[in-house]
Every structure is written in C-alpha cells, then in structure tokens.
Protein backbone atom coordinates (compact mmCIF):
# COMPACT_ATOMS: atom_id res chain seq x y z
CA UNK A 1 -70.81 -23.73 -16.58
CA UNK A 2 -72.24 -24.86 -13.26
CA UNK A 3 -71.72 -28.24 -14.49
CA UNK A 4 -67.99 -27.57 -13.46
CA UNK A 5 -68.26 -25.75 -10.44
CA UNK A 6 -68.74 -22.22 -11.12
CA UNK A 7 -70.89 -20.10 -9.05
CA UNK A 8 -72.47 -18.27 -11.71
CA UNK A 9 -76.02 -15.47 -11.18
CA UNK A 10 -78.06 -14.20 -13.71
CA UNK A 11 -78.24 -10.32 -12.47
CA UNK A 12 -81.65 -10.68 -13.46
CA UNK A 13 -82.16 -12.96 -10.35
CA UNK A 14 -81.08 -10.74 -7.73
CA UNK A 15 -81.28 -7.38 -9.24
CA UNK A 16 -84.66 -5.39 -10.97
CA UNK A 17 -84.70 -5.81 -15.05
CA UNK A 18 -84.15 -1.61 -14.62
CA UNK A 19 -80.45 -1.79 -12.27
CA UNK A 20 -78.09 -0.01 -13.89
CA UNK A 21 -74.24 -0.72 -14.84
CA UNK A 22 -73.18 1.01 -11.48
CA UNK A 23 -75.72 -0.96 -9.56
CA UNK A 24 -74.09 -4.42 -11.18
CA UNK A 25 -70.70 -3.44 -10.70
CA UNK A 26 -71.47 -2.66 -6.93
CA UNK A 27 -73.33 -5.80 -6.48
CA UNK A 28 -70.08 -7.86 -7.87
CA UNK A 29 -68.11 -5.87 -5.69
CA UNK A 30 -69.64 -6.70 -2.30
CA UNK A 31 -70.40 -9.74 -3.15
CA UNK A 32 -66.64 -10.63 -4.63
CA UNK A 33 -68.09 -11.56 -8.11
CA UNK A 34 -66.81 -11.08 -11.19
CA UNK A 35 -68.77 -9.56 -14.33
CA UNK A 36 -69.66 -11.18 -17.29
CA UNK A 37 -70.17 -9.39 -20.30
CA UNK A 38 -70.85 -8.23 -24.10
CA UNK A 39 -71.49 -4.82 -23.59
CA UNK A 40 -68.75 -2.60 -23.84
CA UNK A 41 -70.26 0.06 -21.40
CA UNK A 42 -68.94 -1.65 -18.42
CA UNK A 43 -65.32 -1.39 -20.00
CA UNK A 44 -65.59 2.14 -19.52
CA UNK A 45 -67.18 2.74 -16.32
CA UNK A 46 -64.40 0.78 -14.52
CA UNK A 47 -61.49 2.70 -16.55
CA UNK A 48 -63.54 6.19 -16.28
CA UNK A 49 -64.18 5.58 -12.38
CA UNK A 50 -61.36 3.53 -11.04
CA UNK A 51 -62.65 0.52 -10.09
CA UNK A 52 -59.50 -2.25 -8.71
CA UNK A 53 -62.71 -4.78 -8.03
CA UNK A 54 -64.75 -6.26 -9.83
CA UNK A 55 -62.86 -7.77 -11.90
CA UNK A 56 -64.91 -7.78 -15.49
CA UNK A 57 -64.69 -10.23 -18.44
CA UNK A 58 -65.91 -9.17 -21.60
CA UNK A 59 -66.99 -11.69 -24.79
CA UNK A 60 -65.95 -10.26 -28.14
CA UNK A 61 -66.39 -12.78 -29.85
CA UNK A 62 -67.78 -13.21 -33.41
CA UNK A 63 -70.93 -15.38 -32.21
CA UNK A 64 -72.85 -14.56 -29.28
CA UNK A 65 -74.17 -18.06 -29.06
CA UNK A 66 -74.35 -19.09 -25.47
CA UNK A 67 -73.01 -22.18 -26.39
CA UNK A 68 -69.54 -20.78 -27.96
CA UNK A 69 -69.14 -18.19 -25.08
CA UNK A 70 -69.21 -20.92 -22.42
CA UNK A 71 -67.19 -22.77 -24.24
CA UNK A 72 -64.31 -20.39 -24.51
CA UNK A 73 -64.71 -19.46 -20.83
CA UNK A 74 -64.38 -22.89 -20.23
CA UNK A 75 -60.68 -22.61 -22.08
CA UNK A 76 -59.66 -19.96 -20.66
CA UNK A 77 -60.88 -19.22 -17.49
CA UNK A 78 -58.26 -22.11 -15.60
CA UNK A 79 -55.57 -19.89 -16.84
CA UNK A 80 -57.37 -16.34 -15.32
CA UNK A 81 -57.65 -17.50 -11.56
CA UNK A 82 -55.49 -16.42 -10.08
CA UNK A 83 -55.35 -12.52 -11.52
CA UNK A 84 -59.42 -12.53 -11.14
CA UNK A 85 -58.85 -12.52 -7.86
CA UNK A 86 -56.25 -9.56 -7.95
CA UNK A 87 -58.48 -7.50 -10.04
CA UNK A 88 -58.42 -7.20 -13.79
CA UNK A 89 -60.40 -6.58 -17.22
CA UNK A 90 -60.13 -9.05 -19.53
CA UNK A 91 -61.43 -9.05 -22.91
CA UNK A 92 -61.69 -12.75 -24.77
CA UNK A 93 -61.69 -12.92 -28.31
CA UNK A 94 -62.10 -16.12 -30.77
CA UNK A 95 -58.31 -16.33 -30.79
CA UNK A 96 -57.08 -14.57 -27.67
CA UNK A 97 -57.62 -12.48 -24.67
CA UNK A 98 -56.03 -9.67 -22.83
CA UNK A 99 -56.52 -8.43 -19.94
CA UNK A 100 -55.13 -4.89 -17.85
CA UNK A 101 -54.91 -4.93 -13.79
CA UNK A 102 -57.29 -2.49 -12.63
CA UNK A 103 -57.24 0.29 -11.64
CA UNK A 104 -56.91 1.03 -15.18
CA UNK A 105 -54.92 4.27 -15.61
C-alpha cells in the first residue's frame, strides 16, 4: 500500500511489542493517523471512552491474508477520505463497509 502513496507504520516500529490499545490509539491521535485493525478491542475502547479521533478501520473479513486486506483497502479507501479525516469507525467486510462518526454515542 505504499506503492500508492499511503503513509502507512507498523506500531511495532515506533511503539514496544508490550503498548497497549490506549497507548496506539493515543499515538494515532497525536500523530493524526488512522488505525488499522482486526481486533475488535479497539471498537470498543473508542465507543466506551469517546474518542472523535482516531479514526479506526477494522478488517472483518473472511481471510486475513495480507494480500486480500490490502486489496480491499485499496477499493475502498478512495471513497473514505474525506470522513477519515472528520473522524469515524469503519468496519470493511468482503462485501461492504460501514462506518459511524465518532464520538460514538
């Protein structure tokens, strides 16, 4: 996905193997990043404590290939600009996404 122009971080490469959700989400945050993820525990930490940034995208998709994630971020992601920026979860499926403007209430 750097191929076409995304700035994209492992956390792993700024952040100790041991950082927790929290620490991610605040990293994101100050940085203006936006979270990429399977694991359903960030989901609830930005419903449960308010967050309106970062936004956060989460794969549920029915592979977690590498190869089939990037590939539907690739899809979809033109079409998610502009409310990334605004602050949102999205969750992306196989055969859709939706997303809810945070704060989620």
């Amino acid at each position: 996905m750097q191929k076409q122009g995304y700035d994209i971080i492992r956390v792993t490469e700024v952040l100790p193997t041991t950082a927790t959700d929290t620490e991610i989400l605040e990293l994101a945050r100050v940085e203006n990043r936006i979270v990429l993820t399977q694991d359903l525990d960030f989901s609830a930490l930005v419903a449960l404590g308010g967050y309106v940034q970062p936004s956060l995208i989460t794969l549920r998709l029915s592979s977690a290939h590498p190869d089939l994630g990037s590939q539907r971020l690739l899809e979809v992601l033109p079409q998610l600009e502009q409310v990334l920026v605004e602050g949102v979860a999205i969750t992306i499926e196989d055969n859709g996404m939706r997303y809810r403007k945070l704060p989620i209430r």
